[in-house]
C-alpha atoms as a PDB file:
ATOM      1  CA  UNK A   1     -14.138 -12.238   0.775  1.00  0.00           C
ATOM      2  CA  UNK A   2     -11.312 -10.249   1.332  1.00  0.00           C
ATOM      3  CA  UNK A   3      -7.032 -11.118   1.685  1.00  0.00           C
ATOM      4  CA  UNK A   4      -3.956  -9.492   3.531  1.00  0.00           C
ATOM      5  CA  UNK A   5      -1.923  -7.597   1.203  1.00  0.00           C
ATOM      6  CA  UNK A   6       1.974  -6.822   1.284  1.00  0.00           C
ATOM      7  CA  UNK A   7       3.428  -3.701  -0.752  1.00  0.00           C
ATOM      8  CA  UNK A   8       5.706  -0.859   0.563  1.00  0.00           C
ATOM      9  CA  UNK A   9       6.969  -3.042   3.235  1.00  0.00           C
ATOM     10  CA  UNK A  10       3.351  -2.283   4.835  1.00  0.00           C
ATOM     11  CA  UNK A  11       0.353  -5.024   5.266  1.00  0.00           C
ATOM     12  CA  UNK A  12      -3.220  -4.016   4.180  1.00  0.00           C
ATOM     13  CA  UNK A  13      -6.325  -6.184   4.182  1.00  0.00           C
ATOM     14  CA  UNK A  14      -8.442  -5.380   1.426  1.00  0.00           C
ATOM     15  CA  UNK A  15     -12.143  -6.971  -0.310  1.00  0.00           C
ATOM     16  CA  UNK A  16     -12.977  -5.942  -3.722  1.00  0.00           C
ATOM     17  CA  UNK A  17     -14.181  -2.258  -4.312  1.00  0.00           C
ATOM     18  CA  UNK A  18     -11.801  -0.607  -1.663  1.00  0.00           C
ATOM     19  CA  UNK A  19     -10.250   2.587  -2.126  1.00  0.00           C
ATOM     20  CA  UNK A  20      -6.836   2.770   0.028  1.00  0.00           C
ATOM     21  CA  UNK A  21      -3.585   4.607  -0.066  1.00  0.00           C
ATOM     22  CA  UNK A  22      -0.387   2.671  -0.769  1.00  0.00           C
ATOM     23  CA  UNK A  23       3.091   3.778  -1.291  1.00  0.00           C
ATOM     24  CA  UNK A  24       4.428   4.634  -4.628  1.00  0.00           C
ATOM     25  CA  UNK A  25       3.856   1.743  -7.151  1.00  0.00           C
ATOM     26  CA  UNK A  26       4.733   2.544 -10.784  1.00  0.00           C
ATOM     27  CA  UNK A  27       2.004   3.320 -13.321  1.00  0.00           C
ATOM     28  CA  UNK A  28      -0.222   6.466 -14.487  1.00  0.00           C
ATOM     29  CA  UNK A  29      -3.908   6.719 -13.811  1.00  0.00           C
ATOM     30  CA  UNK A  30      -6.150   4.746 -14.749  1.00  0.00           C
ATOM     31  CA  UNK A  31      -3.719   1.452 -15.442  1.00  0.00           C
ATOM     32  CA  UNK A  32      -3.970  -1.729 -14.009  1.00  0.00           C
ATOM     33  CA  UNK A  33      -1.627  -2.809 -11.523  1.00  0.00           C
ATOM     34  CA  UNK A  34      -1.494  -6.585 -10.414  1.00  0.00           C
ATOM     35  CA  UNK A  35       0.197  -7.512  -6.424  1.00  0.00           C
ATOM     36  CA  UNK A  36       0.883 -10.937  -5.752  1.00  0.00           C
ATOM     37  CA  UNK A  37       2.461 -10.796  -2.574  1.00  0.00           C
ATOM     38  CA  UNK A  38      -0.758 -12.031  -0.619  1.00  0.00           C
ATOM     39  CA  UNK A  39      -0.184 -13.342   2.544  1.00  0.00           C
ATOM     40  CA  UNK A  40      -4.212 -14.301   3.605  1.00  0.00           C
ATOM     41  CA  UNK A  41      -7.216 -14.578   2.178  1.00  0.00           C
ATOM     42  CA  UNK A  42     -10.785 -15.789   3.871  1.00  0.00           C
ATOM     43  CA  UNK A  43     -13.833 -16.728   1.070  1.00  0.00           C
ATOM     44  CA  UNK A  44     -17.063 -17.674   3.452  1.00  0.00           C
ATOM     45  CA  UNK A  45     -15.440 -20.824   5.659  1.00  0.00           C
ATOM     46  CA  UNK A  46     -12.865 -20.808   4.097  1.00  0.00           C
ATOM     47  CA  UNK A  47      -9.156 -19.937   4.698  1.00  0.00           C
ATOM     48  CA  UNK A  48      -6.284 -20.028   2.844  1.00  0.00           C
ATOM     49  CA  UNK A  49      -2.229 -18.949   4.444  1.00  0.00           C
ATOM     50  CA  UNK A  50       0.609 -18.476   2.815  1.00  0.00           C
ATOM     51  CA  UNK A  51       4.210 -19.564   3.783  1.00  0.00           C
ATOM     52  CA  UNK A  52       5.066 -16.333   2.998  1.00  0.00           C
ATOM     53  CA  UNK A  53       2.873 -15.762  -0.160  1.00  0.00           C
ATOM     54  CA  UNK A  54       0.336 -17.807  -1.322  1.00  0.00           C
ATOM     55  CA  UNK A  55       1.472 -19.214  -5.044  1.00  0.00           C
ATOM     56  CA  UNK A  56      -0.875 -18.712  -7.791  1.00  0.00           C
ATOM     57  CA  UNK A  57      -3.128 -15.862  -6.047  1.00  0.00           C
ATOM     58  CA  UNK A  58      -2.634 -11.937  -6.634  1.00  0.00           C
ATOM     59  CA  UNK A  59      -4.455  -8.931  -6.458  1.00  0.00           C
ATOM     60  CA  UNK A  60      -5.835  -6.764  -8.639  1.00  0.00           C
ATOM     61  CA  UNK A  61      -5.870  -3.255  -8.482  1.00  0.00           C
ATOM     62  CA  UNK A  62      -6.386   0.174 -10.738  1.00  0.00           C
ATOM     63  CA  UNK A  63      -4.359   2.932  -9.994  1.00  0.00           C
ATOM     64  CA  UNK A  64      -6.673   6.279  -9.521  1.00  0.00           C
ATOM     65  CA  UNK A  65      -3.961   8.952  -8.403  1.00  0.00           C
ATOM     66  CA  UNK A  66      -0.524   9.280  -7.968  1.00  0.00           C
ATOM     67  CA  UNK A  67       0.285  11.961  -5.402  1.00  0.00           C
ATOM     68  CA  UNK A  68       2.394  13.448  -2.425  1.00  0.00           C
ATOM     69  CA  UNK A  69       0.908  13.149   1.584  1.00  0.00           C
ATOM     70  CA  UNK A  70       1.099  16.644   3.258  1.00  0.00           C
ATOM     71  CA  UNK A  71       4.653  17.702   4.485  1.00  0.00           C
ATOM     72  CA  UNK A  72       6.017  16.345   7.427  1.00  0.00           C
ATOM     73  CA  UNK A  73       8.466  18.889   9.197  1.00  0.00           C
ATOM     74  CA  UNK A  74      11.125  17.642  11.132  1.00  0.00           C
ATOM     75  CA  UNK A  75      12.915  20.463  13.769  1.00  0.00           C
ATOM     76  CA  UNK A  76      16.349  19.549  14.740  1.00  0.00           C
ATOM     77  CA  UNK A  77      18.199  21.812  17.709  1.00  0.00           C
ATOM     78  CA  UNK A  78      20.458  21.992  20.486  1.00  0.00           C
ATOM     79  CA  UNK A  79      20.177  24.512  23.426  1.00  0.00           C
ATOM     80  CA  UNK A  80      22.696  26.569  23.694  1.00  0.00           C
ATOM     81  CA  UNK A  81      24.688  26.034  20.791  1.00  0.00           C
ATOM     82  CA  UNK A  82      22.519  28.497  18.233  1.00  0.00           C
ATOM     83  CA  UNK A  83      22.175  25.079  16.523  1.00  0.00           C
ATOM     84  CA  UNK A  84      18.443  24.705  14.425  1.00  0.00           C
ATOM     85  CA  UNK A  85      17.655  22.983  11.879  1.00  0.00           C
ATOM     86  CA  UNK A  86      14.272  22.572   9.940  1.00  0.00           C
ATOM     87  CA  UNK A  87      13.749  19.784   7.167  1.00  0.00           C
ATOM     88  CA  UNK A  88      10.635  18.888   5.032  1.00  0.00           C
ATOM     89  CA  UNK A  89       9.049  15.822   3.447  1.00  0.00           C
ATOM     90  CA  UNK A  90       6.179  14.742   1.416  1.00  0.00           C
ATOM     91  CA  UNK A  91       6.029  10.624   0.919  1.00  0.00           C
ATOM     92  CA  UNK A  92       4.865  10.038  -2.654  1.00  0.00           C
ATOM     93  CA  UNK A  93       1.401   7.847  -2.494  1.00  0.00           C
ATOM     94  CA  UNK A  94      -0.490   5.718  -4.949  1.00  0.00           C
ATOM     95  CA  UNK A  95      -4.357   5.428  -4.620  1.00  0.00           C
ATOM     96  CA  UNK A  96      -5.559   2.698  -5.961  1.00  0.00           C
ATOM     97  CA  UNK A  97      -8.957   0.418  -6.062  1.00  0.00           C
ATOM     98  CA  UNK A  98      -9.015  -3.161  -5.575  1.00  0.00           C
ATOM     99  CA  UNK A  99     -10.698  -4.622  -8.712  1.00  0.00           C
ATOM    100  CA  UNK A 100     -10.712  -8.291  -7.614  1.00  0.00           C
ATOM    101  CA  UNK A 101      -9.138 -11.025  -5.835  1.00  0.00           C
ATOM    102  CA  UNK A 102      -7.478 -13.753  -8.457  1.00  0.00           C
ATOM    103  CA  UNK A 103      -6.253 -17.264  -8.084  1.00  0.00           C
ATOM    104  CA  UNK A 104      -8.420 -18.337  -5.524  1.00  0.00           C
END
């Protein structure tokens, strides 16, 4: 079994047990988050699509780390103009591990 997930504005397709990187969702370590924006899920021969979302199915997750991905530089310049720039980010992440599929 496994469904298509939607948080962060990204799509993920997860089964029960996996361990994936999201974007930041609120909560501390070790609490249970719940996401019911599921767009797919497929159980043996059977298939279920949502119009977005399905109604009445979510996701179930627990939240193992909140964190920060490695820094992303971004170099700005223009030649000949003694113009440079140099900018930094780290995206804040949320691991989590899908506890179970609900609703379905």
């Amino acid at each position: 079994m496994y469904a298509i997930i939607q948080t962060g504005g990204k799509q993920y397709q997860v089964s029960p047990g996996d361990v994936l990187r999201v974007e930041s969702l609120k909560g501390e370590k070790g609490e249970t988050v719940s996401i019911p924006e599921v767009l797919f899920v497929a159980r043996d021969q059977e298939i279920l699509v949502g119009r977005p979302f399905l109604e009445g199915v979510s996701v179930t997750a627990e939240i193992l780390h909140q964190g920060r991905n490695r820094k992303v530089l971004v170099f700005k310049h223009k030649r000949r103009k003694g113009y440079k720039k140099l900018v930094g980010h780290r995206q804040p992440y949320t691991q989590i591990k899908i506890k179970a599929i609900q609703g379905v």
